[in-house]
N, C-alpha and C. Protein backbone atom coordinates (compact mmCIF):
# COMPACT_ATOMS: atom_id res chain seq x y z
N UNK A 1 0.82 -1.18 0.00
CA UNK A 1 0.00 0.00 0.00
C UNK A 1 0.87 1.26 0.00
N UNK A 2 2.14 1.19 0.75
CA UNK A 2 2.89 2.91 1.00
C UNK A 2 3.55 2.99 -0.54
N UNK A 3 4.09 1.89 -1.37
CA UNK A 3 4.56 1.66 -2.79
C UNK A 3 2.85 2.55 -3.57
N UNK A 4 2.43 1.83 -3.28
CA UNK A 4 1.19 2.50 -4.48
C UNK A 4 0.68 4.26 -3.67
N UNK A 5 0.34 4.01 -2.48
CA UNK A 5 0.66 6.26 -2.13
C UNK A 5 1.32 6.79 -2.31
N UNK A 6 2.76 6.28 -2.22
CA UNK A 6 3.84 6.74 -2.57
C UNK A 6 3.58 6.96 -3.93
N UNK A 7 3.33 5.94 -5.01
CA UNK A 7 2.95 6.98 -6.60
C UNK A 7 1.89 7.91 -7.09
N UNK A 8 0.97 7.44 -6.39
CA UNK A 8 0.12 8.44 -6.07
C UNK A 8 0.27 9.99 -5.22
N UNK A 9 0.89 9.97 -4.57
CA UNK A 9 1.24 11.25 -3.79
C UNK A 9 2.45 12.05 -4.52
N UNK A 10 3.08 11.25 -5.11
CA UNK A 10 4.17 11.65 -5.21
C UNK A 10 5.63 12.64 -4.65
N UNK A 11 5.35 11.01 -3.16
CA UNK A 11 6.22 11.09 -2.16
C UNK A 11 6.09 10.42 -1.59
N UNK A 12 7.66 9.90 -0.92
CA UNK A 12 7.55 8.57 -0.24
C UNK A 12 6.78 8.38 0.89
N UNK A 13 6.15 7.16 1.17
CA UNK A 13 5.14 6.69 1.97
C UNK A 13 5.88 5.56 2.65
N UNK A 14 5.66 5.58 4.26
CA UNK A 14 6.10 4.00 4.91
C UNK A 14 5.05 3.37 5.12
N UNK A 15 4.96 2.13 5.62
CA UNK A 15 4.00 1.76 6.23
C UNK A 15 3.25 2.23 7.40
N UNK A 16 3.83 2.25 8.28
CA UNK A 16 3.76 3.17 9.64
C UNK A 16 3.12 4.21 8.86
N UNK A 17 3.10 5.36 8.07
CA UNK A 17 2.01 6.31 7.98
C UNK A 17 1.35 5.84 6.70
N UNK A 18 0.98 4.95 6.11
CA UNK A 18 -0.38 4.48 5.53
C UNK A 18 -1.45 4.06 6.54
N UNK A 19 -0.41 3.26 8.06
CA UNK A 19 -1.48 2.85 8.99
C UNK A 19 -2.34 4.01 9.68
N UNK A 20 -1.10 5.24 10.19
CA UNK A 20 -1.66 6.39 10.82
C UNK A 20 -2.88 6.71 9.76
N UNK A 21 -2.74 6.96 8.70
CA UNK A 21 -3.61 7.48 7.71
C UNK A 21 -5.09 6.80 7.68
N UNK A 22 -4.85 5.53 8.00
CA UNK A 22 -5.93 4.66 7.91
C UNK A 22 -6.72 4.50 8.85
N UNK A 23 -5.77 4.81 10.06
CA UNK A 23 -6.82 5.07 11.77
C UNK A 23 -6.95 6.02 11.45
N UNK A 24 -6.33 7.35 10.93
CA UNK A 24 -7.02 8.63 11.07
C UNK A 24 -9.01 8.64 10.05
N UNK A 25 -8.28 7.91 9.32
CA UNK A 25 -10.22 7.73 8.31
C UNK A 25 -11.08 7.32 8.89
N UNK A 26 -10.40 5.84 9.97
CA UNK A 26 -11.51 4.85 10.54
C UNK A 26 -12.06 6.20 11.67
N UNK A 27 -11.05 6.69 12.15
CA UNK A 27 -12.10 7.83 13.12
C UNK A 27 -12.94 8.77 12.99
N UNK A 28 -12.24 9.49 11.66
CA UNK A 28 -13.21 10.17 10.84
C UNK A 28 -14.45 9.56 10.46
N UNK A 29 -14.79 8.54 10.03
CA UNK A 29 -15.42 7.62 9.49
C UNK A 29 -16.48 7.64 10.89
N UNK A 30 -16.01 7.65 12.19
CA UNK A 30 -16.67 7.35 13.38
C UNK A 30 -17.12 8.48 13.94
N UNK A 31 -16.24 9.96 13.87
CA UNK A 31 -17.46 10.83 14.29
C UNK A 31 -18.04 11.80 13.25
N UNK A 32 -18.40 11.23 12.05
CA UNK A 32 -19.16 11.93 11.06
C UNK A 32 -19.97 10.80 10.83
N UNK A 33 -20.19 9.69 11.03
CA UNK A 33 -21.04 8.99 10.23
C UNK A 33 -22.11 7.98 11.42
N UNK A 34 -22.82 7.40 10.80
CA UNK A 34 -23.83 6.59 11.63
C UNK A 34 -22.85 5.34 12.69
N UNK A 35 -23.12 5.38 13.51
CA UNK A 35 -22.36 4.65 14.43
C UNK A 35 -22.80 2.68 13.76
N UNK A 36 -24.18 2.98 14.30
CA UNK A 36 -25.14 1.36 13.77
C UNK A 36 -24.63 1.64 12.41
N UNK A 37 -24.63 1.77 11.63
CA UNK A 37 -24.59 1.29 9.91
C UNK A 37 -23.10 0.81 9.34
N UNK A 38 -22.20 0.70 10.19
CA UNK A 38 -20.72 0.42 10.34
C UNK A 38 -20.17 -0.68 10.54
N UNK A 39 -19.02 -0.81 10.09
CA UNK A 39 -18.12 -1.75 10.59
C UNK A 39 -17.70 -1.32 11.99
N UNK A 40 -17.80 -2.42 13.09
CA UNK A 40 -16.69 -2.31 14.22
C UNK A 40 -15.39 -1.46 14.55
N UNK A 41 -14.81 -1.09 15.48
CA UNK A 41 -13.49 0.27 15.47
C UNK A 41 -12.16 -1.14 15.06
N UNK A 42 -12.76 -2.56 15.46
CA UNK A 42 -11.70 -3.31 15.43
C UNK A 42 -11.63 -4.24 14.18
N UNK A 43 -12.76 -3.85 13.50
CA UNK A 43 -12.40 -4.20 12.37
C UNK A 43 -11.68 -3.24 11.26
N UNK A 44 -10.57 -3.81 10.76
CA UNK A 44 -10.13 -2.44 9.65
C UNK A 44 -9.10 -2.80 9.55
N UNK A 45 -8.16 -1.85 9.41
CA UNK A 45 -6.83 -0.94 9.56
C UNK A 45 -5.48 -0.84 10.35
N UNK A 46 -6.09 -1.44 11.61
CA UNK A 46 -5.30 -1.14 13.09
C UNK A 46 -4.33 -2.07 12.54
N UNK A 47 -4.11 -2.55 12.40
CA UNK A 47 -3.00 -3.61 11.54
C UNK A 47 -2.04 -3.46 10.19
N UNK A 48 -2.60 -2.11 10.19
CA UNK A 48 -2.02 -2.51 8.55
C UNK A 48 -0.65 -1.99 8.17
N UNK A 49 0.14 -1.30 9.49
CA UNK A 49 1.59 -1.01 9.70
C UNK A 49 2.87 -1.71 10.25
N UNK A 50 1.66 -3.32 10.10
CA UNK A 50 2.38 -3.84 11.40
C UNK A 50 4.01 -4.20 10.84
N UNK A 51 3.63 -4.60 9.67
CA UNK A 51 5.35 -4.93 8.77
C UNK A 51 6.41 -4.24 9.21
N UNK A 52 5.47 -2.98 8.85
CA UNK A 52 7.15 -1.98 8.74
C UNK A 52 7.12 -1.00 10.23
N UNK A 53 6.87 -2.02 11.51
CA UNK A 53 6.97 -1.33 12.62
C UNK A 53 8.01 -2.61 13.35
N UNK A 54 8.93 -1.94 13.50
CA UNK A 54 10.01 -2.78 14.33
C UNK A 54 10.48 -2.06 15.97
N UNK A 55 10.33 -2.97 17.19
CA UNK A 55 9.87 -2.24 18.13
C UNK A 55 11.64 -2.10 18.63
């Protein structure tokens, strides 16, 4: 995913901020929109930096 924003943006992307990017939507997503008509906060995203996060 940070390979394909990264060409799209045109600028480099890590993983670590495709994930930030992606919790930042799922929240957006949570206080603009119908709570019931949704996916779960734990379904999604929360995962999706995990590669390129080395602790």
């Amino acid at each position: 995913m940070a390979e394909r924003w990264s060409i799209t943006l045109g600028t480099p992307m890590t993983p670590s901020q495709v994930a930030l990017c992606m919790i930042d939507l799922k929240l957006a997503r949570l206080a603009y929109c119908d709570p019931t008509g949704g996916r779960s906060l734990g379904e999604g995203h929360e995962g999706a930096g995990r590669e390129g996060v080395h602790p």
